[in-house]
Protein backbone atom coordinates (compact mmCIF):
# COMPACT_ATOMS: atom_id res chain seq x y z
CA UNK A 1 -40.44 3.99 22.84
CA UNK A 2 -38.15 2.50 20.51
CA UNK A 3 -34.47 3.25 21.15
CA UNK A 4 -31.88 4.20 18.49
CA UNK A 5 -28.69 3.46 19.86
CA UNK A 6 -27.05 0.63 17.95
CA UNK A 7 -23.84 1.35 20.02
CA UNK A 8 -22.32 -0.72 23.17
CA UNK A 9 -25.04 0.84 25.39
CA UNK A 10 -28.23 -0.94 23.44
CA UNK A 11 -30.47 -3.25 24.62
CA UNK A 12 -28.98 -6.61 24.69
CA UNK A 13 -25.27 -5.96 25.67
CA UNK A 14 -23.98 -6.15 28.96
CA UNK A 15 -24.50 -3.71 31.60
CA UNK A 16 -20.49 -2.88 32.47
CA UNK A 17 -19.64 0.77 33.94
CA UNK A 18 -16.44 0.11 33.02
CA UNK A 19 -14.71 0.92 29.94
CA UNK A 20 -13.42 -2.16 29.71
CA UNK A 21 -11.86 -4.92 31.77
CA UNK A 22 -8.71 -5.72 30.25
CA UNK A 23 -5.73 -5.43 32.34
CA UNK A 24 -3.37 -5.56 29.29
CA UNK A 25 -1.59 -2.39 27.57
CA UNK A 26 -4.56 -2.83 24.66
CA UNK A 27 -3.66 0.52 23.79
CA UNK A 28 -0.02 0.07 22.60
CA UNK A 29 -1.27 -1.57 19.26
CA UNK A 30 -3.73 0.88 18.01
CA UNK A 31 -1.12 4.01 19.25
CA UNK A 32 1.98 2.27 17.02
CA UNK A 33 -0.86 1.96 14.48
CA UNK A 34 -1.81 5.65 14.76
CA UNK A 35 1.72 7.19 14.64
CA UNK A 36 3.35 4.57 11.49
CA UNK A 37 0.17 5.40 9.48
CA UNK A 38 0.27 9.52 10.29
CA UNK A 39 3.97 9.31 9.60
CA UNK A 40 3.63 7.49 6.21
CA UNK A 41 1.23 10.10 5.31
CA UNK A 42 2.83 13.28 6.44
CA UNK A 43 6.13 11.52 4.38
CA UNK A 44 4.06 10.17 1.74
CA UNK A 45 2.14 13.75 0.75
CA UNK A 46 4.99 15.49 1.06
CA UNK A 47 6.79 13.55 -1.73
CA UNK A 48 4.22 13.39 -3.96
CA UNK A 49 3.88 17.35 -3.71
CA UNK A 50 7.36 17.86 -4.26
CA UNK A 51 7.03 17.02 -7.54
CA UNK A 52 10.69 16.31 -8.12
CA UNK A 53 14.03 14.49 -7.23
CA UNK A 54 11.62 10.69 -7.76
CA UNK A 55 14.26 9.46 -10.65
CA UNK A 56 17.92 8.71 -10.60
CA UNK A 57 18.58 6.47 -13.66
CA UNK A 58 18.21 3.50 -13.76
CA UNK A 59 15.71 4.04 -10.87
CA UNK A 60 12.01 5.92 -10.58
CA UNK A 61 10.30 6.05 -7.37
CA UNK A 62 6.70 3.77 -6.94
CA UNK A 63 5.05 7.17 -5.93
CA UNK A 64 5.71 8.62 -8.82
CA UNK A 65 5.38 5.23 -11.43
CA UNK A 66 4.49 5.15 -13.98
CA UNK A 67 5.37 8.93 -14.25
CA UNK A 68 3.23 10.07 -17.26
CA UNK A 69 2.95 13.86 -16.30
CA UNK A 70 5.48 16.44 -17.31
CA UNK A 71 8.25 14.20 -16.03
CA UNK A 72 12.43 14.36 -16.50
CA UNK A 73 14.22 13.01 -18.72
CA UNK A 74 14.20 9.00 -18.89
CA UNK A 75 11.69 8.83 -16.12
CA UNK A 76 8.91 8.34 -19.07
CA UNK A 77 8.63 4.76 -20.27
CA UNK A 78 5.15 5.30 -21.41
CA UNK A 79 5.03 8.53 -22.34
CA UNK A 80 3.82 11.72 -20.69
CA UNK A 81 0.10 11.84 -21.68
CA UNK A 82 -0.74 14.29 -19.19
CA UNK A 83 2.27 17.01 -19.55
CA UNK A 84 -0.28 19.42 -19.68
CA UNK A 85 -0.72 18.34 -16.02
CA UNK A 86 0.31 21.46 -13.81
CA UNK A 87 0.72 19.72 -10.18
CA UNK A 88 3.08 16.78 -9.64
CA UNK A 89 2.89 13.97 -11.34
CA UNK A 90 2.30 11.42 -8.42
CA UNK A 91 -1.15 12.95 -7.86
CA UNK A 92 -1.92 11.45 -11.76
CA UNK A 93 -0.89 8.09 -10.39
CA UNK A 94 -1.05 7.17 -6.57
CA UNK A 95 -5.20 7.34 -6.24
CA UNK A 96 -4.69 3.85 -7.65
CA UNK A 97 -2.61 2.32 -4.66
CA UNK A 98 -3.88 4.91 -2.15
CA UNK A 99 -7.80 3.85 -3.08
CA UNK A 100 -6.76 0.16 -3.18
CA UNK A 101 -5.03 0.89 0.16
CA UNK A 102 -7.70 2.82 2.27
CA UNK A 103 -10.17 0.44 1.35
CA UNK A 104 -8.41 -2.41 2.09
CA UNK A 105 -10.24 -4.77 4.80
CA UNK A 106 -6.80 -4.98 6.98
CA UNK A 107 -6.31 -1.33 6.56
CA UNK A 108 -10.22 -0.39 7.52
CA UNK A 109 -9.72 -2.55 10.66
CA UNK A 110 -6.44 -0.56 11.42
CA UNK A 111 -7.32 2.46 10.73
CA UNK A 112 -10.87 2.61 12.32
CA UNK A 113 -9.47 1.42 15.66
CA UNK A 114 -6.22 3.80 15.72
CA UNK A 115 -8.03 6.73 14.45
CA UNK A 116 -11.44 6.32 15.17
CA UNK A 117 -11.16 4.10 17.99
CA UNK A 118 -14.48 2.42 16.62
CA UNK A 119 -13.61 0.37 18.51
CA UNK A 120 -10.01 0.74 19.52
CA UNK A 121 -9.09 -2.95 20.33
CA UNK A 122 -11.57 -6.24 21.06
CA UNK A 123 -13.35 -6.16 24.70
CA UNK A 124 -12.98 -2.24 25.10
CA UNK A 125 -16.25 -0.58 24.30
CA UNK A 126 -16.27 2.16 21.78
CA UNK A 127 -16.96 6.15 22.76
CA UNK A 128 -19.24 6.76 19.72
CA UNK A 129 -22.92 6.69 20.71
CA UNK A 130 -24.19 4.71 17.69
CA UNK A 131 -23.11 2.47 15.13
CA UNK A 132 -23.95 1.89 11.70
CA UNK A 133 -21.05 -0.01 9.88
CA UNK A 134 -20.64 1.12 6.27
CA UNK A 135 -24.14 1.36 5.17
CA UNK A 136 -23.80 5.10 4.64
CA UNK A 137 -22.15 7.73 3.02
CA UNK A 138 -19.23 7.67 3.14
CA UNK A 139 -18.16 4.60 4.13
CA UNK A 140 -20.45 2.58 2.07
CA UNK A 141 -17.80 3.66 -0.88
CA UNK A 142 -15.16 0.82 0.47
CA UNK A 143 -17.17 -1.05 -1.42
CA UNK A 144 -15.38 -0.37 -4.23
CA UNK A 145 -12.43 -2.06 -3.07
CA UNK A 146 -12.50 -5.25 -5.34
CA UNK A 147 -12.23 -2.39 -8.33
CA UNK A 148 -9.17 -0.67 -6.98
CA UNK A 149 -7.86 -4.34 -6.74
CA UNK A 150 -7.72 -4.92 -10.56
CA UNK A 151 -6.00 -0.69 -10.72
CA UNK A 152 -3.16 -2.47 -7.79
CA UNK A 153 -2.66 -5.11 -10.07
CA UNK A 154 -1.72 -3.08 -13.08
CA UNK A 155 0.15 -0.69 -10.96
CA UNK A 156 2.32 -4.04 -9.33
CA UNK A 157 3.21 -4.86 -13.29
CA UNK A 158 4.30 -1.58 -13.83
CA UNK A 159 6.45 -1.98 -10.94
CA UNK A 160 7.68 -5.10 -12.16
CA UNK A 161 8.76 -3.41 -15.37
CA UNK A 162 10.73 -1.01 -13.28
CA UNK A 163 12.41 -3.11 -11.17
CA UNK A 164 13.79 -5.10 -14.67
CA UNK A 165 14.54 -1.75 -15.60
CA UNK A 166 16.61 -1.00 -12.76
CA UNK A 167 18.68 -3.78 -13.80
CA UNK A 168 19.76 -1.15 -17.09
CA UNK A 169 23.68 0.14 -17.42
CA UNK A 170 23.73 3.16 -14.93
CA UNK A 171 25.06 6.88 -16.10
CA UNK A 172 28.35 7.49 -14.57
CA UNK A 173 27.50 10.17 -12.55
CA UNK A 174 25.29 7.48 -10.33
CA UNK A 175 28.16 5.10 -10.19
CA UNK A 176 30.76 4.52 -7.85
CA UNK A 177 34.52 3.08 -8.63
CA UNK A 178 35.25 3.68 -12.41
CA UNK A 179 31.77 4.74 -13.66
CA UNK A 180 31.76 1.98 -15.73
CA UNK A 181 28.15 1.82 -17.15
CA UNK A 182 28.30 -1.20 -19.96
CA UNK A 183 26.37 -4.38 -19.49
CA UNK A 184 23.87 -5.08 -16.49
CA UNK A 185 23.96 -3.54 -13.63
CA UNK A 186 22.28 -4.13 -10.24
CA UNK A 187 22.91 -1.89 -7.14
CA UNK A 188 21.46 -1.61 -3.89
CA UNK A 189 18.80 0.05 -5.29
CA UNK A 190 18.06 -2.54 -7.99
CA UNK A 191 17.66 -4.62 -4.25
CA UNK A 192 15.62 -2.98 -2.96
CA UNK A 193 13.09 -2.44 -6.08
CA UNK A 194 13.00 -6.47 -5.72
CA UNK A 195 12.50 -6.38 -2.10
CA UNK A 196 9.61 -3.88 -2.67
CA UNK A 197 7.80 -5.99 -5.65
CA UNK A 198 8.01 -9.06 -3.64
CA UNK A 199 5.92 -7.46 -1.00
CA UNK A 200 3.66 -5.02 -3.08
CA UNK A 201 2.69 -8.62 -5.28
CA UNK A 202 2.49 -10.35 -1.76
CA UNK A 203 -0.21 -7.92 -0.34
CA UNK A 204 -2.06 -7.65 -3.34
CA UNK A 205 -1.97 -11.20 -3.74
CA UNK A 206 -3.03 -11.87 -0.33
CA UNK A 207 -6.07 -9.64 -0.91
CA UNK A 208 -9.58 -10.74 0.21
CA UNK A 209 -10.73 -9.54 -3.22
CA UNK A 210 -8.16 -11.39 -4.80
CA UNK A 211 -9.42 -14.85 -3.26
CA UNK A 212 -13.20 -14.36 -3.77
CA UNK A 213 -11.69 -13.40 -7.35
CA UNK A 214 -10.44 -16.55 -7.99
CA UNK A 215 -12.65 -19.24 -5.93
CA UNK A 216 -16.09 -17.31 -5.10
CA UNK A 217 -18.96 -17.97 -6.58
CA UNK A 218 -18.32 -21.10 -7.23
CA UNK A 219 -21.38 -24.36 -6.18
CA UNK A 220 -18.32 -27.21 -7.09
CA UNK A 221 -14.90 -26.91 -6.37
CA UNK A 222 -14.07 -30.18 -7.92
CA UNK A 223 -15.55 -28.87 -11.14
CA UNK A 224 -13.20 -26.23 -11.52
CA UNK A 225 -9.48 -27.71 -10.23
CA UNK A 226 -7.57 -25.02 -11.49
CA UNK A 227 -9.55 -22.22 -9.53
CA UNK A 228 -9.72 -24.42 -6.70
CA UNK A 229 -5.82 -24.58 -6.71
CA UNK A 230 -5.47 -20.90 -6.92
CA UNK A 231 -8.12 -20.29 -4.19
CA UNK A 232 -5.68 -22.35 -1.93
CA UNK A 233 -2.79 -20.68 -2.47
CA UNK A 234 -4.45 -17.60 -1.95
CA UNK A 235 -6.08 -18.34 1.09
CA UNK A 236 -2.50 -19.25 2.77
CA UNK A 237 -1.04 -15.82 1.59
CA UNK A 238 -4.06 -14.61 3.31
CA UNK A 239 -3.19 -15.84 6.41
CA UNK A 240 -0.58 -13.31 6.80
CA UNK A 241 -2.40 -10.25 4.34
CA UNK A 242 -1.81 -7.92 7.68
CA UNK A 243 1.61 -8.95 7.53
CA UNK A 244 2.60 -8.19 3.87
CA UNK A 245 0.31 -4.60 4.53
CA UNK A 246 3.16 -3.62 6.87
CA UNK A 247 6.20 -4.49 4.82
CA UNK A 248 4.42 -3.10 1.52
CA UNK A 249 4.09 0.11 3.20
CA UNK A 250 7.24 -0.02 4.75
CA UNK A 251 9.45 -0.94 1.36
CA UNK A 252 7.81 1.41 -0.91
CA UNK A 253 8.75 4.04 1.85
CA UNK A 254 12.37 3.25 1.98
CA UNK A 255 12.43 2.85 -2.12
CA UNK A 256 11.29 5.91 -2.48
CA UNK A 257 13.51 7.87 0.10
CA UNK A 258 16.68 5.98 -1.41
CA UNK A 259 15.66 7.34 -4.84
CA UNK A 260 14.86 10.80 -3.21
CA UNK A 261 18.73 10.50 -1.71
CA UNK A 262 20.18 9.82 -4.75
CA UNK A 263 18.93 12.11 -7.00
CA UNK A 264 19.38 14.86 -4.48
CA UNK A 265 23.22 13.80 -4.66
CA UNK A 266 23.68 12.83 -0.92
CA UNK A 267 24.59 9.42 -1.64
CA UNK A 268 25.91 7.24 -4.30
CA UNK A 269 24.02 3.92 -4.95
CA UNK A 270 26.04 0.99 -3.98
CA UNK A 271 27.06 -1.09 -7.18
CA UNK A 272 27.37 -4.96 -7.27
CA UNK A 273 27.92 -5.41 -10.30
């Protein structure tokens, strides 16, 4: 009789009792994994329900850019298209990043092992009974990953165009010493924006998508130099994609929260000029 179980227990693997023989604290990496990613998520939804307190001129918050719902005053640099939108106006925009995000091939590894230990880390075996990749419903939909790439890459120039933007005079209520709000101005907020493009254009950059983009498909390399040259200095950002996933995650965070502290009057931003 023909067995179904594609899992550790089919015919072919190795007869161990044990769940595994490691001797190492395997478990450490997927539990840190577990409780960052829950964290960013309980933080994460709970901003982007709030539905307020994402702008203190000259700065928006990435969840809530670009903000093209019914937004406040100066937050709108193009436009408010869906004001007749009745929730917050992050849910209009962060399916883009969270899509490009979830499907993400570092992310999938991540998040499979620390949430559905499938399998938790290399060399233990995993407790689900069968296995069947993402051939079905609904994990065959990470296949659209390569399409939420080209949706991060508009979302990291809009980003861009903040961050210049955060660069604008600030109103004097945001400022700290005289108030003085003529010529250009960059605070530690204006920092951090650059901190946070950096890394958001360094992860999508680094994207697996991104280098079959520019070198797959390809029979010649030295027929097409230019895409061959790309290719390579994509390939060496992808050497450290899980890397830039982390900090990405981590700066947009911290933007965010320092925009959420600002506008909510708890602190002033710190002005360098």
């Amino acid at each position: 009789m023909a067995t179904t179980d594609h899992g550790v227990t089919s015919a072919g693997r190795a007869r161990i009792d044990a769940r595994t023989l490691r001797q190492d604290r395997w478990w450490l990496s997927p539990l840190a994994t577990f409780v960052v990613f829950a964290g960013f998520v309980v933080f994460a939804t709970i901003r982007a329900f709030m539905g307020r307190d994402y702008y203190a001129s000259p700065y928006l918050s990435p969840f809530y850019s670009p903000c093209l719902g019914d937004c406040v005053e100066g937050a709108s640099d193009f436009g408010q298209p869906f004001a007749w939108w009745p929730l917050s106006a992050a849910l209009i925009i962060l399916v883009f990043p969270l899509g490009f995000r979830m499907t993400c091939y570092y992310y999938r590894k991540a998040y499979y092992r620390a949430f559905w230990l499938s399998p938790p880390a290399c060399g233990v075996a995993e407790p689900h009974g069968s296995y069947s990749g993402e051939t079905r419903f609904p994990l065959i939909l990470q296949n659209v990953h390569r399409w939420f790439w080209y949706a991060a890459v508009l979302v990291g120039l809009v980003l861009t165009f903040d961050t210049v933007l955060a660069f604008r005079p600030m109103p004097a209520e945001y400022a700290v010493g005289d108030g003085e709000t003529s010529g250009v101005h960059m605070g530690l907020g204006t920092l951090l924006m650059i901190i946070n493009v950096v890394f958001i254009w360094l992860y999508t950059l680094s994207c697996h998508s991104c280098r079959h983009i520019v070198g797959g498909r390809l029979r010649h390399f030295s027929k097409h130099p230019v895409r061959y040259k790309l290719w390579t200095w994509v390939s060496r950002l992808n050497e450290s994609h899980g890397t830039w996933a982390w900090y990405s995650l981590f700066s947009v965070a911290i933007v965010d929260f320092y925009i959420y502290l600002l506008a909510t009057g708890v602190i002033q931003d710190v002005r360098f000029f």
